[in-house]
N, C-alpha and C. Protein backbone atom coordinates (compact mmCIF):
# COMPACT_ATOMS: atom_id res chain seq x y z
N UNK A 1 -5.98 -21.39 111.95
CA UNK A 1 -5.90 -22.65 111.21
C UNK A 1 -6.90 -22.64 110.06
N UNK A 2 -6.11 -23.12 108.57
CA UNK A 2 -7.29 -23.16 107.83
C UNK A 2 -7.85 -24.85 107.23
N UNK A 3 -9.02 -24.92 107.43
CA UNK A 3 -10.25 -25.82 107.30
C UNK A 3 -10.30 -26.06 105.39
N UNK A 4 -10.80 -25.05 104.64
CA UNK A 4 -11.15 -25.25 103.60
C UNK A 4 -10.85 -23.77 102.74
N UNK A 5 -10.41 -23.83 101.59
CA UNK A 5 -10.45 -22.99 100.19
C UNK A 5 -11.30 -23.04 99.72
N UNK A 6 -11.72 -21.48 99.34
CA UNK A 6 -13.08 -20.85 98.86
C UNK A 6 -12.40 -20.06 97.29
N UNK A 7 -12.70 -19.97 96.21
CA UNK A 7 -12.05 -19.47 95.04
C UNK A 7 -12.71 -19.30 94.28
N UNK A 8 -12.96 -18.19 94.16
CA UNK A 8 -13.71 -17.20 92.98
C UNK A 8 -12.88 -17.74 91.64
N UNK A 9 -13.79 -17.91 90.64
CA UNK A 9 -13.69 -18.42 88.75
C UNK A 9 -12.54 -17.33 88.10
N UNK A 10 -13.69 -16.11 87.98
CA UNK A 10 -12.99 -15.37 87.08
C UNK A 10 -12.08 -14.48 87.29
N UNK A 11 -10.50 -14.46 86.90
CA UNK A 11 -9.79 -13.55 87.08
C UNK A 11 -9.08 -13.81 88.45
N UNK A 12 -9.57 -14.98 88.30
CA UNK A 12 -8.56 -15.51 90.05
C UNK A 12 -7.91 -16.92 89.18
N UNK A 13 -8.78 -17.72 89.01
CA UNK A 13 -8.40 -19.22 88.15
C UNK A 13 -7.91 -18.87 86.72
N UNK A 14 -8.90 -18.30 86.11
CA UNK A 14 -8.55 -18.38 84.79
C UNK A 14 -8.74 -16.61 84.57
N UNK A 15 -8.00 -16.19 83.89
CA UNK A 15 -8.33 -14.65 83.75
C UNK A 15 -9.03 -14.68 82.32
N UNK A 16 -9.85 -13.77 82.37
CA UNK A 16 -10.84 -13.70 81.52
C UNK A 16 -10.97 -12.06 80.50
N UNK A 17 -11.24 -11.93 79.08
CA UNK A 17 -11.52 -10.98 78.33
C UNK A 17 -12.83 -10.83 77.84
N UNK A 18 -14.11 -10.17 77.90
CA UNK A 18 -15.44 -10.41 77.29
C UNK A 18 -15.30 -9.73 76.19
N UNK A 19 -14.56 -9.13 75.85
CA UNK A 19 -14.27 -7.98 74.61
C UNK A 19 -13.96 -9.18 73.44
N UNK A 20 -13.92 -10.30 73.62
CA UNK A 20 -13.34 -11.59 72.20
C UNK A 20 -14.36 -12.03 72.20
N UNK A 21 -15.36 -11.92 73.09
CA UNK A 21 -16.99 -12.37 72.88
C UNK A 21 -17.85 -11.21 72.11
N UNK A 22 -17.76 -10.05 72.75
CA UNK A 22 -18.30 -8.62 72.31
C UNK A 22 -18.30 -8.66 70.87
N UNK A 23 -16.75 -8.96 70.60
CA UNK A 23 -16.21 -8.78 68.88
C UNK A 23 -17.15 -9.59 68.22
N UNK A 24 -17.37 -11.24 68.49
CA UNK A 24 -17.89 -11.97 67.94
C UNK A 24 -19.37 -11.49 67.51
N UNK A 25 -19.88 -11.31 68.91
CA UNK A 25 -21.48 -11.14 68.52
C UNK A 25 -21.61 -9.78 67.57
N UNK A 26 -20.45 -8.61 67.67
CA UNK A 26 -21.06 -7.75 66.65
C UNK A 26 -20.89 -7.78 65.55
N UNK A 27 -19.95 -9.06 65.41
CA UNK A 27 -19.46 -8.92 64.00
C UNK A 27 -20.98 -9.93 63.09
N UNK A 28 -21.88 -10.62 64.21
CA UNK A 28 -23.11 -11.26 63.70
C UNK A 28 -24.21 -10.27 64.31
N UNK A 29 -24.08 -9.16 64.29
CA UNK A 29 -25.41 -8.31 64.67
C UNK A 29 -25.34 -6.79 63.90
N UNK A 30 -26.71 -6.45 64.21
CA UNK A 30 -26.67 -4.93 63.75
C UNK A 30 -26.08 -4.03 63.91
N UNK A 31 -25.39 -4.66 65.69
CA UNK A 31 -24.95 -3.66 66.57
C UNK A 31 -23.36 -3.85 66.17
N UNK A 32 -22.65 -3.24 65.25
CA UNK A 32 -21.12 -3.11 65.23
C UNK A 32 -20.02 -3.12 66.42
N UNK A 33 -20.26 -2.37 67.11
CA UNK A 33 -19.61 -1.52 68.03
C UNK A 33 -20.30 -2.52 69.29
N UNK A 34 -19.19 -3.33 69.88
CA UNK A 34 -18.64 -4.12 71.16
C UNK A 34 -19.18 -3.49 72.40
N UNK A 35 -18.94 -2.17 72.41
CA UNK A 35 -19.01 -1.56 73.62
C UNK A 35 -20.60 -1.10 73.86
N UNK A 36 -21.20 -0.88 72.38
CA UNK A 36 -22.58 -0.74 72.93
C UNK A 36 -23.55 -2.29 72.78
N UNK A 37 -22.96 -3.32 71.96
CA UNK A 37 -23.30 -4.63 72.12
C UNK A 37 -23.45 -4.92 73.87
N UNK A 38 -22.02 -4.68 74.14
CA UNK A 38 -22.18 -4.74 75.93
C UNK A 38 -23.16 -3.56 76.66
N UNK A 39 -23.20 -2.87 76.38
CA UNK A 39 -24.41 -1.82 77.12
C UNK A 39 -25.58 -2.56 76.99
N UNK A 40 -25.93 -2.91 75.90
CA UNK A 40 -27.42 -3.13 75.65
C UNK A 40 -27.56 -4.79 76.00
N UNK A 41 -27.17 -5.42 76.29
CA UNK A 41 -27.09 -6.70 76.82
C UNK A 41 -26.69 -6.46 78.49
N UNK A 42 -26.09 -5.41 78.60
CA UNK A 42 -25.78 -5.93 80.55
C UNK A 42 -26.80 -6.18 80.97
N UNK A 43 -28.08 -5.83 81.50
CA UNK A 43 -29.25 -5.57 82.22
C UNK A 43 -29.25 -7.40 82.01
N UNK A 44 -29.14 -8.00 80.89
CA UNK A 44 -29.90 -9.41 80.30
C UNK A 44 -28.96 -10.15 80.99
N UNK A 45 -27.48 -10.07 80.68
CA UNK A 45 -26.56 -10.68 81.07
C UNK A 45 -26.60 -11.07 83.08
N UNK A 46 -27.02 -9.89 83.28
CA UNK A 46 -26.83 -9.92 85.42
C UNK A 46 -27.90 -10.77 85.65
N UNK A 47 -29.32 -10.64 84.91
CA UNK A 47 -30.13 -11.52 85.20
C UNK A 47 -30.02 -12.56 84.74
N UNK A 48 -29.22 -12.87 84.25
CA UNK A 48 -28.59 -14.50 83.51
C UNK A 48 -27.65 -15.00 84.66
N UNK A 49 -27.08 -14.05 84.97
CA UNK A 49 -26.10 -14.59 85.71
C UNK A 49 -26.59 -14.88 87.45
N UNK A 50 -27.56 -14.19 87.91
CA UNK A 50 -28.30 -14.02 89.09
C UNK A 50 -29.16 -15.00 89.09
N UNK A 51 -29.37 -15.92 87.66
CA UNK A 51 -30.91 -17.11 87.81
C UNK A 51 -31.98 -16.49 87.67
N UNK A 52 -32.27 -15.20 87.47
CA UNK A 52 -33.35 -14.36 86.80
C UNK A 52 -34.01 -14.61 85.86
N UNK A 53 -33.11 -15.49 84.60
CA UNK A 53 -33.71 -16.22 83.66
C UNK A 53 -33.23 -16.97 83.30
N UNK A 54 -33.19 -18.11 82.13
CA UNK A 54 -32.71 -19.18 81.86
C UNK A 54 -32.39 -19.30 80.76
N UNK A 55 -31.22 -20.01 80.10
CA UNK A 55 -30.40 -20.08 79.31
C UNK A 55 -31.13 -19.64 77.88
N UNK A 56 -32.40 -20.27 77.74
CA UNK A 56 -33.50 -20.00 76.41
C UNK A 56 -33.81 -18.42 76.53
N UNK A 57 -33.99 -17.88 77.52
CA UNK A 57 -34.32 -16.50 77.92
C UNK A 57 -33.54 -15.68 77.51
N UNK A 58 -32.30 -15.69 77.99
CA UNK A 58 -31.08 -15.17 77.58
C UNK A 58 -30.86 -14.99 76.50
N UNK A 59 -30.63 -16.21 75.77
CA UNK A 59 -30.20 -16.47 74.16
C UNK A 59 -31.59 -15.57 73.51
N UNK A 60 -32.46 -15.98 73.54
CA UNK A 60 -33.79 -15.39 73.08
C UNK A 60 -33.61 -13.52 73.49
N UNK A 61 -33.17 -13.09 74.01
CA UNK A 61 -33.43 -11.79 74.72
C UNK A 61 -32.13 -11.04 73.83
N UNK A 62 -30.94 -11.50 74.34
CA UNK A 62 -29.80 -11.24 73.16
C UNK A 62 -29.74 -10.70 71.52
N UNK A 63 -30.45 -12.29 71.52
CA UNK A 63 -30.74 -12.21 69.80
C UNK A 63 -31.94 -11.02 69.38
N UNK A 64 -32.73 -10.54 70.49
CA UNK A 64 -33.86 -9.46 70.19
C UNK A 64 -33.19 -7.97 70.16
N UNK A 65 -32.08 -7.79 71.37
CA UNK A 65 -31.69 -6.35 71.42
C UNK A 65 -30.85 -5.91 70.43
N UNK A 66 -29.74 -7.32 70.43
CA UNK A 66 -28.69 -7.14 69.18
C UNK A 66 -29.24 -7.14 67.18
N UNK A 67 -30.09 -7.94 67.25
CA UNK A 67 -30.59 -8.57 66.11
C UNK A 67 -29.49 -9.01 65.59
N UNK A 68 -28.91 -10.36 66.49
CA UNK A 68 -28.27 -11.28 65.94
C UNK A 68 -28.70 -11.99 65.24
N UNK A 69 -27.40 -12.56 64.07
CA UNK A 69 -27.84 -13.51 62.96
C UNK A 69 -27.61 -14.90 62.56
N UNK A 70 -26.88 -14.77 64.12
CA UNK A 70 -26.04 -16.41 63.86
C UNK A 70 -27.10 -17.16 64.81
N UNK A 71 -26.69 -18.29 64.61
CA UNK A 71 -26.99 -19.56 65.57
C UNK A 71 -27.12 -19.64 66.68
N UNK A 72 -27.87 -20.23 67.49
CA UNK A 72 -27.56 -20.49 69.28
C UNK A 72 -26.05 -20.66 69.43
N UNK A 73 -25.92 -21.81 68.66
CA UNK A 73 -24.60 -22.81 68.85
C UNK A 73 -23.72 -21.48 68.63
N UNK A 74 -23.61 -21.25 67.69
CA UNK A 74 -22.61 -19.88 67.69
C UNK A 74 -22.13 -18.89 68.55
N UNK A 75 -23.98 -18.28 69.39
CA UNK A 75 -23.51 -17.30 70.13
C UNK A 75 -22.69 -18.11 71.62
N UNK A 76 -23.05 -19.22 71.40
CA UNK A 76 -23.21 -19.88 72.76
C UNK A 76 -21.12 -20.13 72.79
N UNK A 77 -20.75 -20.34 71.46
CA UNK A 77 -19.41 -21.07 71.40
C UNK A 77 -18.56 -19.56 71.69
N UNK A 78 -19.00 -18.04 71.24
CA UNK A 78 -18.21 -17.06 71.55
C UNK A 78 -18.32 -16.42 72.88
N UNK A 79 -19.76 -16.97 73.40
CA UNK A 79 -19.72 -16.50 74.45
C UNK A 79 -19.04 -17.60 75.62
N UNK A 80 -18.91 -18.65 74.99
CA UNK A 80 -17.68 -19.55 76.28
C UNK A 80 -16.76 -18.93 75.83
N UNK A 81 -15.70 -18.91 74.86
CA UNK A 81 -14.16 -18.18 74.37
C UNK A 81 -13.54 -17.07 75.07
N UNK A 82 -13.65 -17.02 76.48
CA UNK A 82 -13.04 -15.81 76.88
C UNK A 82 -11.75 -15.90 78.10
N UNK A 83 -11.67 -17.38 78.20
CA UNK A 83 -10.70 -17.84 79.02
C UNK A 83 -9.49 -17.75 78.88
N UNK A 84 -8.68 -17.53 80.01
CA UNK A 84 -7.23 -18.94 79.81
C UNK A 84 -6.98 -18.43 81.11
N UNK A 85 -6.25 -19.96 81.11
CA UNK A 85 -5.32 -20.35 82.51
C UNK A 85 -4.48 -19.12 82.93
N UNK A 86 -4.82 -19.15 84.51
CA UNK A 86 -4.06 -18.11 85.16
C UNK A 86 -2.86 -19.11 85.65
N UNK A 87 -1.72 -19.42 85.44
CA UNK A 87 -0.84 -21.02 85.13
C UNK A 87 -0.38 -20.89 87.04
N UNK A 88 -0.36 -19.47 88.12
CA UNK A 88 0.50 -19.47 89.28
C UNK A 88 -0.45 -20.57 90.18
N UNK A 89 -1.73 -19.97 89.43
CA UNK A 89 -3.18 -20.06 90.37
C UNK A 89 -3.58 -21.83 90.08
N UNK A 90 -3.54 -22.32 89.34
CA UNK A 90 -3.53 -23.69 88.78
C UNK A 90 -2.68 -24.50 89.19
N UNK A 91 -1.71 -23.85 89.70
CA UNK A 91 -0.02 -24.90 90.12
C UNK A 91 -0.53 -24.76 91.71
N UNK A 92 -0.97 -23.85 92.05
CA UNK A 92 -1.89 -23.43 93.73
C UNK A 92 -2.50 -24.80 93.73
N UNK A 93 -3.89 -24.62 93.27
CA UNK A 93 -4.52 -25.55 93.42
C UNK A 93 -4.21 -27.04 93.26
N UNK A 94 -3.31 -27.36 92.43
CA UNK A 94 -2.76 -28.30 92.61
C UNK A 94 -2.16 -28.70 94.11
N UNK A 95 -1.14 -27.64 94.20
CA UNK A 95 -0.71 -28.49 96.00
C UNK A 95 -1.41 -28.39 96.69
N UNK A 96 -2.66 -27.53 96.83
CA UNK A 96 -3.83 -27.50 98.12
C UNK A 96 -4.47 -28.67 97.84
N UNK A 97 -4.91 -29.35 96.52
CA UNK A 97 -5.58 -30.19 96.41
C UNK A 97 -5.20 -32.18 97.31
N UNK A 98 -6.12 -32.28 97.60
CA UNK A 98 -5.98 -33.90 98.39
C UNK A 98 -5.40 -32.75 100.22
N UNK A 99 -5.09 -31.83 100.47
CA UNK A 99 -4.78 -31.47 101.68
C UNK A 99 -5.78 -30.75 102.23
N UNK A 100 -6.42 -30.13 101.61
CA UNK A 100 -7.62 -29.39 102.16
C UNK A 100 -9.14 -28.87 101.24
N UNK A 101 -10.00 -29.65 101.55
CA UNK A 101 -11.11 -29.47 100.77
C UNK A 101 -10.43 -27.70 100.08
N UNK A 102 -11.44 -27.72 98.70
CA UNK A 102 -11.07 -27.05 97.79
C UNK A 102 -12.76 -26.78 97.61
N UNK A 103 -13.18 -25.44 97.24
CA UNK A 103 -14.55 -24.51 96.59
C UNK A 103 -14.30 -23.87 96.21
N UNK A 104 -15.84 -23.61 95.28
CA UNK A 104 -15.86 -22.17 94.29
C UNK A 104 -17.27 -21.46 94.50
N UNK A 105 -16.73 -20.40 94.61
CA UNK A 105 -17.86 -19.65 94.99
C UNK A 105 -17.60 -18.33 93.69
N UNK A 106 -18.66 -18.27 92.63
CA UNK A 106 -18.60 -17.50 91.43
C UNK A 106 -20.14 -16.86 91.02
N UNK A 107 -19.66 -15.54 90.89
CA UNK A 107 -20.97 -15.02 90.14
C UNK A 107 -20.29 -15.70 88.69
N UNK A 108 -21.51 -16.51 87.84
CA UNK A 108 -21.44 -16.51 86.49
C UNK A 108 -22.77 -17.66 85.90
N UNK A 109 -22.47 -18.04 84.90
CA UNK A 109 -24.03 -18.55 84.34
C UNK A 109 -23.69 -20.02 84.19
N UNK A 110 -24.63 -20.38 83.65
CA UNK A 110 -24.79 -22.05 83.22
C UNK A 110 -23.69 -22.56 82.17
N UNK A 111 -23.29 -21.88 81.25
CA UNK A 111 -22.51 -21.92 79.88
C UNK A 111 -21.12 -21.41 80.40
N UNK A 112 -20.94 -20.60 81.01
CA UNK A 112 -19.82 -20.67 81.61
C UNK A 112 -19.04 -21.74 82.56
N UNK A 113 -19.71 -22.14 83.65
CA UNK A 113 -20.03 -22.94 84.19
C UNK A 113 -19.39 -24.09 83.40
N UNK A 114 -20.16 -24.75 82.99
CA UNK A 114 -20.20 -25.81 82.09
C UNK A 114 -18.84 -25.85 81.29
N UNK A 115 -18.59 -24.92 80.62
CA UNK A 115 -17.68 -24.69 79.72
C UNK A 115 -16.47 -25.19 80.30
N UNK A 116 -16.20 -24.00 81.63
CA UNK A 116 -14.95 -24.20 82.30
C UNK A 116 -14.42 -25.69 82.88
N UNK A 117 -15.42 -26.37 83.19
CA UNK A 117 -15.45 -27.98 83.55
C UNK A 117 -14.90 -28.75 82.66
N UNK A 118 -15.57 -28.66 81.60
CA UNK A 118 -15.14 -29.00 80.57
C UNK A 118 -13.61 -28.97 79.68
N UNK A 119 -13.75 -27.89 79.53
CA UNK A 119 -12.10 -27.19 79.28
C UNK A 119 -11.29 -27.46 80.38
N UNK A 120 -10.94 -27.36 81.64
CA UNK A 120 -10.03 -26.97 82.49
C UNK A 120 -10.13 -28.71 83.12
N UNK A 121 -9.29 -29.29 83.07
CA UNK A 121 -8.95 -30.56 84.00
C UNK A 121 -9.26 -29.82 85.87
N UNK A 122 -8.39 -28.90 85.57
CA UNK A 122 -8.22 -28.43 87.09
C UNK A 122 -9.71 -28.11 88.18
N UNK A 123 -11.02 -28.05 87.64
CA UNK A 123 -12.27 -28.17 88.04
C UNK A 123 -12.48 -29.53 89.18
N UNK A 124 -11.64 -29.99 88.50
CA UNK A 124 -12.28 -31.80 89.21
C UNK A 124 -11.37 -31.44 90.44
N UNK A 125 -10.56 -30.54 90.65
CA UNK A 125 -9.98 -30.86 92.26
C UNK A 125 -10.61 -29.92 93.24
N UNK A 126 -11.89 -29.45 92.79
CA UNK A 126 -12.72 -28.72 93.17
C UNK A 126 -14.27 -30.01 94.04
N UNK A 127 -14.69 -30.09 95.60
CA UNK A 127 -15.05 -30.61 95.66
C UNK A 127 -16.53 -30.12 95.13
N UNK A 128 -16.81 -29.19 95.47
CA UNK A 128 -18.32 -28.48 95.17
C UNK A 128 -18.15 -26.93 94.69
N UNK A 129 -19.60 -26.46 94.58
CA UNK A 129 -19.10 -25.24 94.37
C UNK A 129 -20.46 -24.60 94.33
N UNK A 130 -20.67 -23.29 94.75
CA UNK A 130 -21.94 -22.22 95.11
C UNK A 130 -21.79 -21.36 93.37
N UNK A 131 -22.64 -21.70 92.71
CA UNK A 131 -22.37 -20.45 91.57
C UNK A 131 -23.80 -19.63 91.36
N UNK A 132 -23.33 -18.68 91.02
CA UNK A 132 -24.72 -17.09 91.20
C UNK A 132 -26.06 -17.69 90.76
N UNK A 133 -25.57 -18.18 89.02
CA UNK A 133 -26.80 -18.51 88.54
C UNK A 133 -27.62 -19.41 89.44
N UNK A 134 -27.14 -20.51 90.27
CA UNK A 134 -27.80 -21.49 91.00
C UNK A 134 -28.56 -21.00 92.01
N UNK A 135 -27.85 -19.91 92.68
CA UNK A 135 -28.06 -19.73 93.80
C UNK A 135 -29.35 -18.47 93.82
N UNK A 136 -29.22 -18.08 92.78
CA UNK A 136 -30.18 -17.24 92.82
C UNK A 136 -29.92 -15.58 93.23
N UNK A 137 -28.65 -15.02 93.68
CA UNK A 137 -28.15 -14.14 93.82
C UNK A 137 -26.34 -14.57 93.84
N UNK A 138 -26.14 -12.94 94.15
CA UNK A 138 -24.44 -12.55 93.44
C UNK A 138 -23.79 -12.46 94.79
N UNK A 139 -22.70 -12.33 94.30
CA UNK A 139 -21.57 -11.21 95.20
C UNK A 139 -21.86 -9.74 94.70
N UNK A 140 -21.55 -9.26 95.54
CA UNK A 140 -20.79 -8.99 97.12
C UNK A 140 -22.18 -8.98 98.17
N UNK A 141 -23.20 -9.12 97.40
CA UNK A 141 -24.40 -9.24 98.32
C UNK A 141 -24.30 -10.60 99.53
N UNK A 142 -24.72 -10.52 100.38
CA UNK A 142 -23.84 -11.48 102.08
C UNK A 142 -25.06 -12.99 101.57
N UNK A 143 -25.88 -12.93 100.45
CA UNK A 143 -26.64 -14.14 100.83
C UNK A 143 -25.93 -15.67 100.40
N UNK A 144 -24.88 -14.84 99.08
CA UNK A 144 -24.26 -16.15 98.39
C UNK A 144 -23.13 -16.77 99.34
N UNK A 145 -23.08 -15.88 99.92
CA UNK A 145 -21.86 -16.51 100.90
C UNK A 145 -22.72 -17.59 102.49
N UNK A 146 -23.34 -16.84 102.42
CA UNK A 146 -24.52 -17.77 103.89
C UNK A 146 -25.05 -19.00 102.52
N UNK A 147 -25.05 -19.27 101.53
CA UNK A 147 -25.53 -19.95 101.02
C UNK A 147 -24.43 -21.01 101.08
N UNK A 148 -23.08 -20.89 100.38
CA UNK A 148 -22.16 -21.29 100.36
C UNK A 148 -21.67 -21.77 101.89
N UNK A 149 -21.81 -21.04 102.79
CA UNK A 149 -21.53 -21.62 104.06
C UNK A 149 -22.58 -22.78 104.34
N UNK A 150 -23.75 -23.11 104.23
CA UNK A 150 -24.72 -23.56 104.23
C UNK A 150 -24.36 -25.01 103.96
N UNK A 151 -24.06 -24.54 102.36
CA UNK A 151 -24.01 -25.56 101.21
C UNK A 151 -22.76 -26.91 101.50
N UNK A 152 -21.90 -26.07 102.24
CA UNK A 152 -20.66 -27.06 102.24
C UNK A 152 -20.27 -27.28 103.52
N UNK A 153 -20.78 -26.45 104.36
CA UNK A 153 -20.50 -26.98 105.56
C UNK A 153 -19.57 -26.19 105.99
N UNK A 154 -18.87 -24.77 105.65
CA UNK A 154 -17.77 -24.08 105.86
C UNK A 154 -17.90 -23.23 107.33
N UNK A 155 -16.67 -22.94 107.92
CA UNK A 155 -16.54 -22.75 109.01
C UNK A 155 -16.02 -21.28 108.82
N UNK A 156 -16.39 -20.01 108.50
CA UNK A 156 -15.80 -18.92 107.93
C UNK A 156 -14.56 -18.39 108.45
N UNK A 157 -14.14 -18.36 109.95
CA UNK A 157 -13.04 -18.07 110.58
C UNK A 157 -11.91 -19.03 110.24
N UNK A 158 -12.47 -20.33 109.38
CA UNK A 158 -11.72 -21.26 109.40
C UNK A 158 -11.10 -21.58 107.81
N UNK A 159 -11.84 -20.59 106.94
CA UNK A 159 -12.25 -20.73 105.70
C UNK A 159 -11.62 -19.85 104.88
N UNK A 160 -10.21 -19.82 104.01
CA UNK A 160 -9.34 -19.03 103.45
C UNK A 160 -10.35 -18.94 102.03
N UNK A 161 -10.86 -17.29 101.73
CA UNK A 161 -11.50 -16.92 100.51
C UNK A 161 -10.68 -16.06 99.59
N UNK A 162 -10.52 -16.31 98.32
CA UNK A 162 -9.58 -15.52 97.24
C UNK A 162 -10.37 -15.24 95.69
N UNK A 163 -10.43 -13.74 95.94
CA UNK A 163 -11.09 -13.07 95.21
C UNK A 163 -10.45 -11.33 94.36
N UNK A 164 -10.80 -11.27 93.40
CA UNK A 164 -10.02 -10.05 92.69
C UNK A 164 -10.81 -8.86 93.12
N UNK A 165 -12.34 -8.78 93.13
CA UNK A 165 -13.18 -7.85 93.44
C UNK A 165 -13.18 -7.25 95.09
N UNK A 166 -12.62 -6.00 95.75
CA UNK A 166 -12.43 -5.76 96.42
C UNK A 166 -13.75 -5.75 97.24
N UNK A 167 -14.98 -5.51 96.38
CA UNK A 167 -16.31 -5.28 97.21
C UNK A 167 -16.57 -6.75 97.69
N UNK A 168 -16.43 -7.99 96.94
CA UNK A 168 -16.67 -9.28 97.40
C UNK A 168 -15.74 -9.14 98.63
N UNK A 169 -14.42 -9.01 98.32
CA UNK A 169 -13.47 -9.12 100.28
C UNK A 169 -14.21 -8.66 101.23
N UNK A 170 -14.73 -7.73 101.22
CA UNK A 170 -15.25 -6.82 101.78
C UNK A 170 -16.46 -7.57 103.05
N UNK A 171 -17.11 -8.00 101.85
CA UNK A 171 -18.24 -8.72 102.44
C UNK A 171 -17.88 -9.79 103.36
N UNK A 172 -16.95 -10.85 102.12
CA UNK A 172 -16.51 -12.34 103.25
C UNK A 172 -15.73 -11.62 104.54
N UNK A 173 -15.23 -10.47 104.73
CA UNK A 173 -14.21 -10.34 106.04
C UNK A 173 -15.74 -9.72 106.65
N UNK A 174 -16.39 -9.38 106.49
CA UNK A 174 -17.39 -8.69 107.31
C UNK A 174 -18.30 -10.24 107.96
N UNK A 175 -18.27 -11.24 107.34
CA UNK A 175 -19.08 -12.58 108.09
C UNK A 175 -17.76 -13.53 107.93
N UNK A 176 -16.61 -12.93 108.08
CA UNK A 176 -15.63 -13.45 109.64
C UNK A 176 -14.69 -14.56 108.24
N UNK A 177 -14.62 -14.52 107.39
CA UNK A 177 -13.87 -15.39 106.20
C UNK A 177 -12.59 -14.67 106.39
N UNK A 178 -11.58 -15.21 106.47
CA UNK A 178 -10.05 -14.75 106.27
C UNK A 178 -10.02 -14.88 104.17
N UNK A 179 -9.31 -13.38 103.61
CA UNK A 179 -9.74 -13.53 102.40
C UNK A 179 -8.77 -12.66 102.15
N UNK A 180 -8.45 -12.69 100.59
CA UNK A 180 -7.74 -12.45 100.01
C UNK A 180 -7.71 -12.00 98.71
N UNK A 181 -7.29 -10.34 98.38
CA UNK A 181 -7.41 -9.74 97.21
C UNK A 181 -6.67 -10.17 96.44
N UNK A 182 -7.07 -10.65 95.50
CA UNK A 182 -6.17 -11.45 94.98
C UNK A 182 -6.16 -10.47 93.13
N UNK A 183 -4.70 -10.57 92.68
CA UNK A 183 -4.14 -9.73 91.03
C UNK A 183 -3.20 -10.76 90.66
N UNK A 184 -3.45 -11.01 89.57
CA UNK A 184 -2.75 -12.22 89.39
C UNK A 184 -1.55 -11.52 88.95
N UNK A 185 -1.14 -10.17 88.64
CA UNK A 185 0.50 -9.32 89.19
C UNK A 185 1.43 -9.74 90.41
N UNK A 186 0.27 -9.90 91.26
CA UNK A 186 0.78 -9.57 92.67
C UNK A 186 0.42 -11.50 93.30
N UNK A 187 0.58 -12.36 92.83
CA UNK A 187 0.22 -13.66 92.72
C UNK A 187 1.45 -14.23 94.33
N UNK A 188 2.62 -13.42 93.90
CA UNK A 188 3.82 -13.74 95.40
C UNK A 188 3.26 -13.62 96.52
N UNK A 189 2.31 -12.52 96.60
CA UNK A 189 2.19 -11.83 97.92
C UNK A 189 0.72 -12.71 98.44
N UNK A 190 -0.26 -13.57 97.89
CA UNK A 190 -0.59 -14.69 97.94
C UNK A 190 0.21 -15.60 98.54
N UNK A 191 0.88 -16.28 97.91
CA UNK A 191 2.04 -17.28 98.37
C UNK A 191 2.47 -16.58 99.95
N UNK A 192 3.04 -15.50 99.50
CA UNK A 192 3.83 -15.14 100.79
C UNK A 192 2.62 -15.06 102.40
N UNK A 193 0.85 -15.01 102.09
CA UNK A 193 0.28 -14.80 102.88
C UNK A 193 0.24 -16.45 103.65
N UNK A 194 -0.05 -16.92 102.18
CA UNK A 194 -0.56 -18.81 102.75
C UNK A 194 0.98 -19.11 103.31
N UNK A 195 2.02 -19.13 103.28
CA UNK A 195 3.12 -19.62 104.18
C UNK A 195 3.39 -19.03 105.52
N UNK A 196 2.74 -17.52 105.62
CA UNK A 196 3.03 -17.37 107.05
C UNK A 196 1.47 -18.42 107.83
N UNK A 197 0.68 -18.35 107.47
CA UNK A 197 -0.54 -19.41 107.92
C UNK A 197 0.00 -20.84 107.49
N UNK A 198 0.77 -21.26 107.35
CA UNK A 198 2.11 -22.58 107.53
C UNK A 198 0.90 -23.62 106.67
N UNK A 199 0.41 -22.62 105.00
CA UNK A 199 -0.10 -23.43 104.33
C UNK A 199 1.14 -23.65 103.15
């Protein structure tokens, strides 16, 4: 029997490209080339996203490796731009919603975060939600999930989790979460799991 929905952000809800962010910032930095813009920012980015540092940190740390030339507001507006609606996964949440508490459990940052709330109506049928930056650590590491169980009161045997990252499944089936690899290709075989569990 399932109790409550657990749902990873990116690439489950909304599928996501960082390469339309990459473009942006190099086209305002020294650094041309996207792919080493992203090299030289990951290290900044995980600790952004882990609560390692804080939004001023970030932006400040960015603008030092890249020698960006634009604005906060700027980097801040390309680095939300990487969304859109995954439309199977949105029509989901819709019928689960008002029948069975609804969560999110996401590695990602404050600006993301924020952003997606903002943008997406579909947030509000979300009752709460565990995200990395808050919590202070990530997936697939077992603490965000004991946090998240913590946080909401979740019953893990009882608790349907849907996620794209095979190492996150990994973890929730190892502390007893019924979960689900989820490709938004393969979006039927979802459906086809929640109807034999007579969701």
């Amino acid at each position: 029997m399932i109790d409550a929905f657990l749902f990873d952000i990116g690439n489950v809800l909304l599928r996501f490209d960082f390469a339309l962010a990459l473009q942006k910032l190099a086209d305002e930095s020294e650094v041309h080339d996207p792919a080493v813009v992203l090299r030289r920012i990951e290290s900044v980015k995980e600790a952004y996203e882990d609560g390692r540092i804080d939004r001023a940190e970030f932006l400040r740390a960015t603008r030092a490796v890249l020698r960006y030339r634009g604005t906060d507001a700027a980097f801040i507006a390309a680095w939300e731009d990487i969304f859109e609606p995954n439309a199977p996964m949105l029509a989901l949440v819709e019928r689960l919603h008002g029948r069975w508490p609804l969560y999110l459990l996401s590695n990602t940052s404050d600006i993301h975060r924020d952003y997606v709330f903002r943008r997406y109506p579909v947030f509000a049928r979300f009752t709460a939600g565990t995200y990395s930056y808050a919590a202070r650590t990530s997936k697939p590491g077992a603490e965000i999930y004991h946090h998240a169980i913590r946080e909401h009161g979740l019953d893990p045997a009882r608790t349907f989790f849907i996620d794209d990252l095979l190492p996150n499944i990994e973890t929730a089936r190892a502390l007893g979460f019924r979960a689900h690899h989820y490709h938004h290709e393969r979006h039927a075989a979802l459906e086809k799991e929640l109807a034999a569990l007579g969701v």
